[in-house]
PDB file of N, CA and C in Angstrom:
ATOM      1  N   UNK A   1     -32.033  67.985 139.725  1.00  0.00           N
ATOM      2  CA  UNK A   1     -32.128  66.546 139.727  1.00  0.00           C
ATOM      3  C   UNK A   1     -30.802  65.979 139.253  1.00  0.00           C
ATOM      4  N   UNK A   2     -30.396  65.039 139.790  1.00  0.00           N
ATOM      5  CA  UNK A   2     -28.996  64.448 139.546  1.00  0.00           C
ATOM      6  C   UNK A   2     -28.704  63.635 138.269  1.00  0.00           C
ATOM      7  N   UNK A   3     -28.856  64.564 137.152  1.00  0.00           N
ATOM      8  CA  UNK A   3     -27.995  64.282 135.683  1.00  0.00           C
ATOM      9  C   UNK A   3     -26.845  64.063 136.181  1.00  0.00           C
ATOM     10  N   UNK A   4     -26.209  62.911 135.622  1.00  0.00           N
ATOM     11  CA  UNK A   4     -24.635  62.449 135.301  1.00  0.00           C
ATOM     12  C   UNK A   4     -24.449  63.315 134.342  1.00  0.00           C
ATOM     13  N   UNK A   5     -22.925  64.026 133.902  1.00  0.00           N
ATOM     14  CA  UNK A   5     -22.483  64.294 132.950  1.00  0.00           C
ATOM     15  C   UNK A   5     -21.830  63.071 132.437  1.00  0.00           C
ATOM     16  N   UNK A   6     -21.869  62.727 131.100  1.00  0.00           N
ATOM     17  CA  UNK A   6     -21.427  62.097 130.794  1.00  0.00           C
ATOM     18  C   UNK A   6     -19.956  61.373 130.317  1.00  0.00           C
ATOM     19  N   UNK A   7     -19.201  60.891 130.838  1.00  0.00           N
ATOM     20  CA  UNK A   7     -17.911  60.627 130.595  1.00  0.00           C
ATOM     21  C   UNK A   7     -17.198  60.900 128.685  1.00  0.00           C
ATOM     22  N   UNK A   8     -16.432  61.092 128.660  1.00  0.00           N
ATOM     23  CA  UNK A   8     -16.235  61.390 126.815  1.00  0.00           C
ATOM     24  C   UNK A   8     -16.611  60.133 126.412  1.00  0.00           C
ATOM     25  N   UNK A   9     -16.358  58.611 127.032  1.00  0.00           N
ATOM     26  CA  UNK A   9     -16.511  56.851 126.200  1.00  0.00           C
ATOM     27  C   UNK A   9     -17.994  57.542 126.052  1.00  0.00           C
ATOM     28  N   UNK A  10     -18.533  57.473 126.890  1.00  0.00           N
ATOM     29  CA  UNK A  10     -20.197  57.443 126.650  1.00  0.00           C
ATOM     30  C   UNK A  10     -20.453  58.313 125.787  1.00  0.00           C
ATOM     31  N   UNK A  11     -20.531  59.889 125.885  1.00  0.00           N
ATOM     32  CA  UNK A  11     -20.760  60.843 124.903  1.00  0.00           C
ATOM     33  C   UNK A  11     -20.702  60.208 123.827  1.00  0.00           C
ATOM     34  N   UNK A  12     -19.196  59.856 123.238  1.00  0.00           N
ATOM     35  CA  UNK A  12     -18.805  59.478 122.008  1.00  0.00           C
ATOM     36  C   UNK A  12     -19.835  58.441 121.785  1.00  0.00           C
ATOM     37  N   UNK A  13     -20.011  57.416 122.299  1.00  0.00           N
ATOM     38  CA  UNK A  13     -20.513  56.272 121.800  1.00  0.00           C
ATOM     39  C   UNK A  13     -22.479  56.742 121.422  1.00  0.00           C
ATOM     40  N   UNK A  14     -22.343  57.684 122.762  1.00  0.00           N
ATOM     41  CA  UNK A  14     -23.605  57.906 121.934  1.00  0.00           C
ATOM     42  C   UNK A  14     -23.888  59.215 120.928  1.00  0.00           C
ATOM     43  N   UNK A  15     -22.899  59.573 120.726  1.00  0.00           N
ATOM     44  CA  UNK A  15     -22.645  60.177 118.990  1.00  0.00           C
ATOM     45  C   UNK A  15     -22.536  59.368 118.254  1.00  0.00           C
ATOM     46  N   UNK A  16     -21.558  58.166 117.887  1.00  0.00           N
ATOM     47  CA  UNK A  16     -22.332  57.444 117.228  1.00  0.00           C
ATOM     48  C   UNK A  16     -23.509  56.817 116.961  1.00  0.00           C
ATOM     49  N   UNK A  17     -24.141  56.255 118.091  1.00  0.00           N
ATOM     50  CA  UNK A  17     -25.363  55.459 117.981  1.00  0.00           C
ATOM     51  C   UNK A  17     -26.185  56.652 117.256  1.00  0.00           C
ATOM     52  N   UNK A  18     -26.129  57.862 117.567  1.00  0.00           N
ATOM     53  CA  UNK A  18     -27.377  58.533 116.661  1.00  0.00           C
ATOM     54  C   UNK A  18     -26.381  59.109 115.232  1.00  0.00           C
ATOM     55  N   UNK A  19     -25.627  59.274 114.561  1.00  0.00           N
ATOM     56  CA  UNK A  19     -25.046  59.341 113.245  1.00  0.00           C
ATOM     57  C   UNK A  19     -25.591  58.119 112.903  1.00  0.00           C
ATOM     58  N   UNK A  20     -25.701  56.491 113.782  1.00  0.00           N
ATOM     59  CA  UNK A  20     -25.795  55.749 112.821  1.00  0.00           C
ATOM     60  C   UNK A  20     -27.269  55.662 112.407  1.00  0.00           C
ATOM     61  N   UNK A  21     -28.001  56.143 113.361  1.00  0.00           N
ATOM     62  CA  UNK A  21     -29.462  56.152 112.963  1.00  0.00           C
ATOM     63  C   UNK A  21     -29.863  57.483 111.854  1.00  0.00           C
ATOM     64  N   UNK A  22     -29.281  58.803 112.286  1.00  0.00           N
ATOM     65  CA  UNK A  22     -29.314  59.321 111.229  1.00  0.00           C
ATOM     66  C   UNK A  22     -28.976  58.929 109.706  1.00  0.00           C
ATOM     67  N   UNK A  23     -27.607  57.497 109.410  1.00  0.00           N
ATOM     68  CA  UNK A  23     -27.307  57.309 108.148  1.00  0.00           C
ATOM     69  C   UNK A  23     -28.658  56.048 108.046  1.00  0.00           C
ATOM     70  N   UNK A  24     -29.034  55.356 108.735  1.00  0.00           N
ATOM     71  CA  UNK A  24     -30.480  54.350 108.681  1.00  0.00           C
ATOM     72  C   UNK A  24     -31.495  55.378 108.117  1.00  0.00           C
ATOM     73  N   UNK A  25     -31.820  56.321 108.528  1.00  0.00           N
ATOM     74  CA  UNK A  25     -32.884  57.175 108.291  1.00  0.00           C
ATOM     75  C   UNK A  25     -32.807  57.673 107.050  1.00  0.00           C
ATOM     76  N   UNK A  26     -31.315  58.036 106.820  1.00  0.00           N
ATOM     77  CA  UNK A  26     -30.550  58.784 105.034  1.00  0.00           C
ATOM     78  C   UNK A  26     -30.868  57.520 104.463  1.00  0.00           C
ATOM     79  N   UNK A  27     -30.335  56.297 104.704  1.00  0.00           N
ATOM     80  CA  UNK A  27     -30.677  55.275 103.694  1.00  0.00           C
ATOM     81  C   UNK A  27     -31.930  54.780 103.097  1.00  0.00           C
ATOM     82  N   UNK A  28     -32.921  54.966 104.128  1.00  0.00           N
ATOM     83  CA  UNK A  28     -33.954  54.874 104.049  1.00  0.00           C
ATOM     84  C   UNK A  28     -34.822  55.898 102.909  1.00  0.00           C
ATOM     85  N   UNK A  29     -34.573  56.873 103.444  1.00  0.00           N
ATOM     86  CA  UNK A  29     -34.994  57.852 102.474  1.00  0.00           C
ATOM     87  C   UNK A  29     -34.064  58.181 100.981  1.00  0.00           C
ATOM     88  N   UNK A  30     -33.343  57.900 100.675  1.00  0.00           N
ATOM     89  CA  UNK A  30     -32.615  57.239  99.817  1.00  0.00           C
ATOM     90  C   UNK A  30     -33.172  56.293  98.558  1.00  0.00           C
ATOM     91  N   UNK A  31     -33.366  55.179  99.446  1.00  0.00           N
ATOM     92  CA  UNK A  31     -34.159  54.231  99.025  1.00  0.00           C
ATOM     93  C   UNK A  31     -35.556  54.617  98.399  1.00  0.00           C
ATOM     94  N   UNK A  32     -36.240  55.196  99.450  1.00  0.00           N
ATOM     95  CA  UNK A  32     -37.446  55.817  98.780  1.00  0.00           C
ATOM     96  C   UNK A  32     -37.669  56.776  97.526  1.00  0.00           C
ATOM     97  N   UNK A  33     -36.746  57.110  97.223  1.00  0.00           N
ATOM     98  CA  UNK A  33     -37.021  58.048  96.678  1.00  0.00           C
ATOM     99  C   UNK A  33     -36.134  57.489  94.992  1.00  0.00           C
ATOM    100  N   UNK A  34     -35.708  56.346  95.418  1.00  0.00           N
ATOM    101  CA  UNK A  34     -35.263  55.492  93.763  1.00  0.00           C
ATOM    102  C   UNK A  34     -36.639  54.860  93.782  1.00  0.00           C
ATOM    103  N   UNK A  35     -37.060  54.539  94.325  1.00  0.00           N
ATOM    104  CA  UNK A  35     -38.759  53.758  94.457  1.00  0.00           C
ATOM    105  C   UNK A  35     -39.491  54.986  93.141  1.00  0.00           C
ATOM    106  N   UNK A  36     -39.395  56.214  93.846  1.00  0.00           N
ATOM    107  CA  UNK A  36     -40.139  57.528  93.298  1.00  0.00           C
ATOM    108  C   UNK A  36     -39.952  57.664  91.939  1.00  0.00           C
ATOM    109  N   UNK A  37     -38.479  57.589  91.733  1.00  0.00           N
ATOM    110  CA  UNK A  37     -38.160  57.993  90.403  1.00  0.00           C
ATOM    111  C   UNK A  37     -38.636  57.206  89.430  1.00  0.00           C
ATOM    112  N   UNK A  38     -38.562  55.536  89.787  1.00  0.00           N
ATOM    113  CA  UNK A  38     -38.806  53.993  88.756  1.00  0.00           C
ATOM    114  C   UNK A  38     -39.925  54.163  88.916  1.00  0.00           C
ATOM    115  N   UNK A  39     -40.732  54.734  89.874  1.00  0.00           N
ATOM    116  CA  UNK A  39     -42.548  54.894  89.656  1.00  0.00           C
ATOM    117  C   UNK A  39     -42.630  55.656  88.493  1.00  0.00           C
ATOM    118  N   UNK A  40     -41.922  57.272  88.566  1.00  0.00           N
ATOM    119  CA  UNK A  40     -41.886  58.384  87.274  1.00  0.00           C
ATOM    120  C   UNK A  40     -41.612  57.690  85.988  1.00  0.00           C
ATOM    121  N   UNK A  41     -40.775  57.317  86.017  1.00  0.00           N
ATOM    122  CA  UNK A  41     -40.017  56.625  84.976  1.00  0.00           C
ATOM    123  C   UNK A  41     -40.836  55.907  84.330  1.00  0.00           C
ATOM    124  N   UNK A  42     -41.868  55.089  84.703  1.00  0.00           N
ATOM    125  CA  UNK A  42     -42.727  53.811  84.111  1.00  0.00           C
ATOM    126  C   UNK A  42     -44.231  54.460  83.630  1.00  0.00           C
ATOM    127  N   UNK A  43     -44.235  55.595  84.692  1.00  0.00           N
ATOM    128  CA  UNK A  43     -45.415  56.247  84.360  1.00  0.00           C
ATOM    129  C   UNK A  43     -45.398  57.129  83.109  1.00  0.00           C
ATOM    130  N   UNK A  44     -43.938  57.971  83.105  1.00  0.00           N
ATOM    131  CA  UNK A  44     -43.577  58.679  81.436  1.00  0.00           C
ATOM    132  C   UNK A  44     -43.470  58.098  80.875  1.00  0.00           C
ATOM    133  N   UNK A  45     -43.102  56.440  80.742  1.00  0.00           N
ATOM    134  CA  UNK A  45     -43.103  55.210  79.387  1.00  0.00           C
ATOM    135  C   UNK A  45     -44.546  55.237  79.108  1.00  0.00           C
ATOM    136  N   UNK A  46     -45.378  55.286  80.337  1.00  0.00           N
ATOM    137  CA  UNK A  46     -46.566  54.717  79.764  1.00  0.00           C
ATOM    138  C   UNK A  46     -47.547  55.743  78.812  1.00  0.00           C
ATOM    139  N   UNK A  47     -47.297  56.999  79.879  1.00  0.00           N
ATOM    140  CA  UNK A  47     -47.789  58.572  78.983  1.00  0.00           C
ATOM    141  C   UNK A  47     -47.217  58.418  77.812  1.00  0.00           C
ATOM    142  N   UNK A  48     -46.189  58.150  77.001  1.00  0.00           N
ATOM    143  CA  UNK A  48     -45.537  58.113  75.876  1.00  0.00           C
ATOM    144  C   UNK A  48     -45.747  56.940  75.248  1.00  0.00           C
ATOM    145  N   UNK A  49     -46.288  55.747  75.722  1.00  0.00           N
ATOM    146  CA  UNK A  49     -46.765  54.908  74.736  1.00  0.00           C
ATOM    147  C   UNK A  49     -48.185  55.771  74.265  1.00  0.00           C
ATOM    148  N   UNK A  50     -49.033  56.420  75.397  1.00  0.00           N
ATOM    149  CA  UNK A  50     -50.319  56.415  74.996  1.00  0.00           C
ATOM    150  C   UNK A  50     -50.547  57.289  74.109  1.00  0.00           C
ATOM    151  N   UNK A  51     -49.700  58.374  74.127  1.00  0.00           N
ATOM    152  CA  UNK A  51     -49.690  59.917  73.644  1.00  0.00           C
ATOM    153  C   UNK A  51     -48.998  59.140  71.708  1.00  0.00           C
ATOM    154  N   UNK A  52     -48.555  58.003  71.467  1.00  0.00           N
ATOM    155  CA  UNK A  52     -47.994  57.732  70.913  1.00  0.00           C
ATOM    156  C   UNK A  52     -49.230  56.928  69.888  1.00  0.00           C
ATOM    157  N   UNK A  53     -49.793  55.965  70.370  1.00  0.00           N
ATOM    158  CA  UNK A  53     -51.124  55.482  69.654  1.00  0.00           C
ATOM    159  C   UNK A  53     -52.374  56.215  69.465  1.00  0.00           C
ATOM    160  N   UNK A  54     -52.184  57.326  70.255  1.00  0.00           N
ATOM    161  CA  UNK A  54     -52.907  58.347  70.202  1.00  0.00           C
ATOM    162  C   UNK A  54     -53.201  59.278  69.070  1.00  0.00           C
ATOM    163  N   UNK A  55     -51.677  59.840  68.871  1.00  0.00           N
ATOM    164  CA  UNK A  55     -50.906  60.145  67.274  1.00  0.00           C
ATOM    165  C   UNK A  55     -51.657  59.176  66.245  1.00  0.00           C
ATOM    166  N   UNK A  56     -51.092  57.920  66.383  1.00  0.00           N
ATOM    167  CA  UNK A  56     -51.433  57.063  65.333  1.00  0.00           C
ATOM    168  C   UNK A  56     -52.904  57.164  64.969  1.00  0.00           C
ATOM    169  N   UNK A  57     -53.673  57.020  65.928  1.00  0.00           N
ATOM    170  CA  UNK A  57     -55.242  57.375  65.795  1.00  0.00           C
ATOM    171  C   UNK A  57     -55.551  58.833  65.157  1.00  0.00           C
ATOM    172  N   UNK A  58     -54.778  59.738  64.533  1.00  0.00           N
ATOM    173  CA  UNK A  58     -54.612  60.910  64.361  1.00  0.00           C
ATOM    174  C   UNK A  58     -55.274  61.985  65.592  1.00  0.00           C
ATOM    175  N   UNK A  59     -55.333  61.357  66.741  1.00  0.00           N
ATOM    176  CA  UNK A  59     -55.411  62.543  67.583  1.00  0.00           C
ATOM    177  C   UNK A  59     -54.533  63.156  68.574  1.00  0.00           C
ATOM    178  N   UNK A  60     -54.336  64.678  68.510  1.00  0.00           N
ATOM    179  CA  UNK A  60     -53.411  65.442  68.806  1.00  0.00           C
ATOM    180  C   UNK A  60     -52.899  66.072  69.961  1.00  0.00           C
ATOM    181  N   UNK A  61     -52.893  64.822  70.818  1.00  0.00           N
ATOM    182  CA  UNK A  61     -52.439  64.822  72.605  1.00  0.00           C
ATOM    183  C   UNK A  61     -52.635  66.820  72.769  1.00  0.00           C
ATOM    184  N   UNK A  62     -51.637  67.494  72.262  1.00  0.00           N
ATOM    185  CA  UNK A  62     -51.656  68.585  72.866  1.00  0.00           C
ATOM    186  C   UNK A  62     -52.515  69.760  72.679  1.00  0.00           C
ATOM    187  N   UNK A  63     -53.820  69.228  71.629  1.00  0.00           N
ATOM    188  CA  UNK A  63     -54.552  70.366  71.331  1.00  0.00           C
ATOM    189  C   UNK A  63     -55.720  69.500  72.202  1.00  0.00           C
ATOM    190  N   UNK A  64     -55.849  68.326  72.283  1.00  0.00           N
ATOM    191  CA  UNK A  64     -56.855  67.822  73.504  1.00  0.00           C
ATOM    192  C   UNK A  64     -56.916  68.161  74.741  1.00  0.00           C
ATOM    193  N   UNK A  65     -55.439  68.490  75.203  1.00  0.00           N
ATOM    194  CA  UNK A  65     -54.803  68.893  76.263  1.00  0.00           C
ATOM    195  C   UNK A  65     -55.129  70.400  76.510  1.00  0.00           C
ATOM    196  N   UNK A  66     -54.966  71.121  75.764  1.00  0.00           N
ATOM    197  CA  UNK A  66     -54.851  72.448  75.441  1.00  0.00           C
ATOM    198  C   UNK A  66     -56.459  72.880  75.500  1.00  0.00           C
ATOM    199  N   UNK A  67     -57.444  72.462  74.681  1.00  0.00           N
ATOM    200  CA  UNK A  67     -58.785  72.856  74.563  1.00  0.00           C
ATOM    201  C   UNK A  67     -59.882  73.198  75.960  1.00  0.00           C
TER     202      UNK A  67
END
């Protein structure tokens, strides 16, 4: 079936067009994954407030944990 080979302008240009979607796709996932960390991040503040009044209540997060 009659594929054109493609001239080098074209090739090239469409090497870029997909690098640039590959760096859209990197950014993207990028992005997601600072999302991930500030989720971790808020969730170990919050484990550490609780594990913290917890203490204060004299009970001993890691033998509750542990039992």
């Amino acid at each position: 079936e009659g594929k054109l080979i493609p001239t080098p302008e074209e090739a090239a240009k469409d090497g870029m067009r997909k690098a640039e979607q590959a760096t859209a796709k990197a950014e993207q996932a990028t992005a997601k994954a600072e999302q991930a960390i500030l989720r971790a991040e808020q969730e170990k503040s919050r484990a550490d407030r609780l594990a913290e009044k917890l203490e204060a209540l004299g009970i001993d997060l890691d033998s509750v944990l542990n039992s």
